[in-house]
C-alpha atoms as a PDB file:
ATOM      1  CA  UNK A   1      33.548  -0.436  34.034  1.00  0.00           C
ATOM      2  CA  UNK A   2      32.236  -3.915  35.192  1.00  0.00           C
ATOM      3  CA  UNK A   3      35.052  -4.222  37.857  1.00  0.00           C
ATOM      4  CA  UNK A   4      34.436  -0.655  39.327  1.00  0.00           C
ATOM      5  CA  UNK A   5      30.632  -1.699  39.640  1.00  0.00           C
ATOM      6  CA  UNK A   6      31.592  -4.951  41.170  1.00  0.00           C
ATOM      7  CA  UNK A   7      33.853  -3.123  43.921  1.00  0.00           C
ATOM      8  CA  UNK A   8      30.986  -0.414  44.972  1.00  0.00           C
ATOM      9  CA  UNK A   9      28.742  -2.974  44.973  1.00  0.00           C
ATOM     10  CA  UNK A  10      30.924  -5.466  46.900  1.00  0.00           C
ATOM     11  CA  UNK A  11      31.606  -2.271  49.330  1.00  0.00           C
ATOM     12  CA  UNK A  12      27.635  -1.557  49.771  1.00  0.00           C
ATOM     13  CA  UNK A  13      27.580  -5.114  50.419  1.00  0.00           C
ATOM     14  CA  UNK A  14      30.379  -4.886  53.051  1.00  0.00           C
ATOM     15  CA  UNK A  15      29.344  -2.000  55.009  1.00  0.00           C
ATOM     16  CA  UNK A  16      25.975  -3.280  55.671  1.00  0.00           C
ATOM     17  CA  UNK A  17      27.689  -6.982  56.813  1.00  0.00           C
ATOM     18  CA  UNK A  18      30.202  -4.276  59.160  1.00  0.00           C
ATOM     19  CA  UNK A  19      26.212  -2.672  60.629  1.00  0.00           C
ATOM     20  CA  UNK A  20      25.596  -6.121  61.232  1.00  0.00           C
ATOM     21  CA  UNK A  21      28.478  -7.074  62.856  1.00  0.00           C
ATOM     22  CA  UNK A  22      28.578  -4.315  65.137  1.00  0.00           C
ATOM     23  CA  UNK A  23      24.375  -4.698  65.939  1.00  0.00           C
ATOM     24  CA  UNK A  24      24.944  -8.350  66.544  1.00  0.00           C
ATOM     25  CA  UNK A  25      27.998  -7.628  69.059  1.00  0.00           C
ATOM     26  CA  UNK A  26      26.134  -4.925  71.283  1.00  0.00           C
ATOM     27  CA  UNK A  27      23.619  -7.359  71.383  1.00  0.00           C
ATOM     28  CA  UNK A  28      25.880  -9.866  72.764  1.00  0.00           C
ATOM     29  CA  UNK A  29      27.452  -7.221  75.019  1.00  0.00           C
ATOM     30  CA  UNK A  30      23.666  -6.295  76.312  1.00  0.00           C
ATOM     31  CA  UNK A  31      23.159  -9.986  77.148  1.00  0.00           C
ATOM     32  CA  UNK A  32      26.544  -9.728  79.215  1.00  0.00           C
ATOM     33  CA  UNK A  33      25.315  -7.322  81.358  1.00  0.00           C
ATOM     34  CA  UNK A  34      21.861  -9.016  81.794  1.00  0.00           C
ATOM     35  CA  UNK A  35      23.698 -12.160  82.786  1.00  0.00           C
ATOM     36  CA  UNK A  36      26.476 -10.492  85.290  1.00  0.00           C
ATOM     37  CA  UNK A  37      23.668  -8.352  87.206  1.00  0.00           C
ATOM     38  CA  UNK A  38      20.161  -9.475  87.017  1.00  0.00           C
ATOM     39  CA  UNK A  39      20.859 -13.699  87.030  1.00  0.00           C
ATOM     40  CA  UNK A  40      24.209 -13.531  88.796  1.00  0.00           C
ATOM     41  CA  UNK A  41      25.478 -16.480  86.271  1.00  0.00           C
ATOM     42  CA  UNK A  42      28.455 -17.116  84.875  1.00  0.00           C
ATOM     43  CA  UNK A  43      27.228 -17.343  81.363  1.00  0.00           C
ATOM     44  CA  UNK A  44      28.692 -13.902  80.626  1.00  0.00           C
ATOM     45  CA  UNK A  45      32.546 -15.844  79.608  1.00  0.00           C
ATOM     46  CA  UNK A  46      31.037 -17.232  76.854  1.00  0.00           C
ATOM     47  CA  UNK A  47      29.674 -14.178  74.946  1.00  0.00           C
ATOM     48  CA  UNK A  48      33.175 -12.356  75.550  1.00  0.00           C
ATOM     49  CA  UNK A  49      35.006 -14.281  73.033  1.00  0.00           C
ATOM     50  CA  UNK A  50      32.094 -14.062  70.802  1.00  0.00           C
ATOM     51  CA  UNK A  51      31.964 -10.689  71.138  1.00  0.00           C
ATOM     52  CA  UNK A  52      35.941 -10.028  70.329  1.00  0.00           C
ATOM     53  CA  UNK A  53      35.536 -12.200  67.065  1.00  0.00           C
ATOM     54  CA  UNK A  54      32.669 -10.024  65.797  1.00  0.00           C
ATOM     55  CA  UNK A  55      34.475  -7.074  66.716  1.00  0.00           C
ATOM     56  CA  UNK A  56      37.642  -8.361  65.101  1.00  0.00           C
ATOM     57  CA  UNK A  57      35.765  -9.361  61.815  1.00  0.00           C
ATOM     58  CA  UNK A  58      34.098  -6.121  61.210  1.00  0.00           C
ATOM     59  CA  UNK A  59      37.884  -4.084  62.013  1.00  0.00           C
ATOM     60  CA  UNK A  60      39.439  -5.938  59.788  1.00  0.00           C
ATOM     61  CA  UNK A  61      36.287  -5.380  56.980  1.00  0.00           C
ATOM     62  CA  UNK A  62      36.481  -1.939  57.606  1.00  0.00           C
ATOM     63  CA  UNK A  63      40.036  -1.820  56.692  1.00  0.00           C
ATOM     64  CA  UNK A  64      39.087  -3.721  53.532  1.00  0.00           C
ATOM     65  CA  UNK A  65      36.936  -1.312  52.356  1.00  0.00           C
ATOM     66  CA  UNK A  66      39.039   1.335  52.807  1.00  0.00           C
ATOM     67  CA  UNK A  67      41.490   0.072  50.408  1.00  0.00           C
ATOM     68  CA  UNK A  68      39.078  -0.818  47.607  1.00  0.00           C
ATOM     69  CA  UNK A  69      38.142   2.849  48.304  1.00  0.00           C
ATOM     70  CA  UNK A  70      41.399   3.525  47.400  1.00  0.00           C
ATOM     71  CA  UNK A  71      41.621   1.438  44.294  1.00  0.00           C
ATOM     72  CA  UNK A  72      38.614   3.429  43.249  1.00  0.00           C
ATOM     73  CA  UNK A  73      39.531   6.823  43.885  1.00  0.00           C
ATOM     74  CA  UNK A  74      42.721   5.745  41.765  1.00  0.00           C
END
């Protein structure tokens, strides 16, 4: 019982970190756009990669959580 609990919980926990994640990078992506059209800077190259690791770090927690979903359902 205790380990099923700690896995929902742990997924709750997860797909709120993923919401985050996914805020936090159209944010970023936002701030892109302000930088390429309204100050005509180059500061835009440094959100990019910023941008890809946030994106990268909530695929790969999605794919996490669907295979303690699977666990579960098991």
């Amino acid at each position: 019982m205790q380990s099923t609990e700690w896995i929902e919980k742990k997924i709750k926990d997860y797909k709120r970190f993923i919401l985050t994640l996914l805020i936090f990078s159209s944010y970023l992506y936002a701030g892109t756009l302000i930088s390429i059209y309204e100050y005509r800077t180059t500061l835009h190259f440094y959100l990019y990669p910023l941008i890809l690791i946030g994106l990268a770090t909530a695929f790969l927690m999605i794919l996490k959580v669907r295979k303690w979903k699977q666990v579960l359902s098991e």
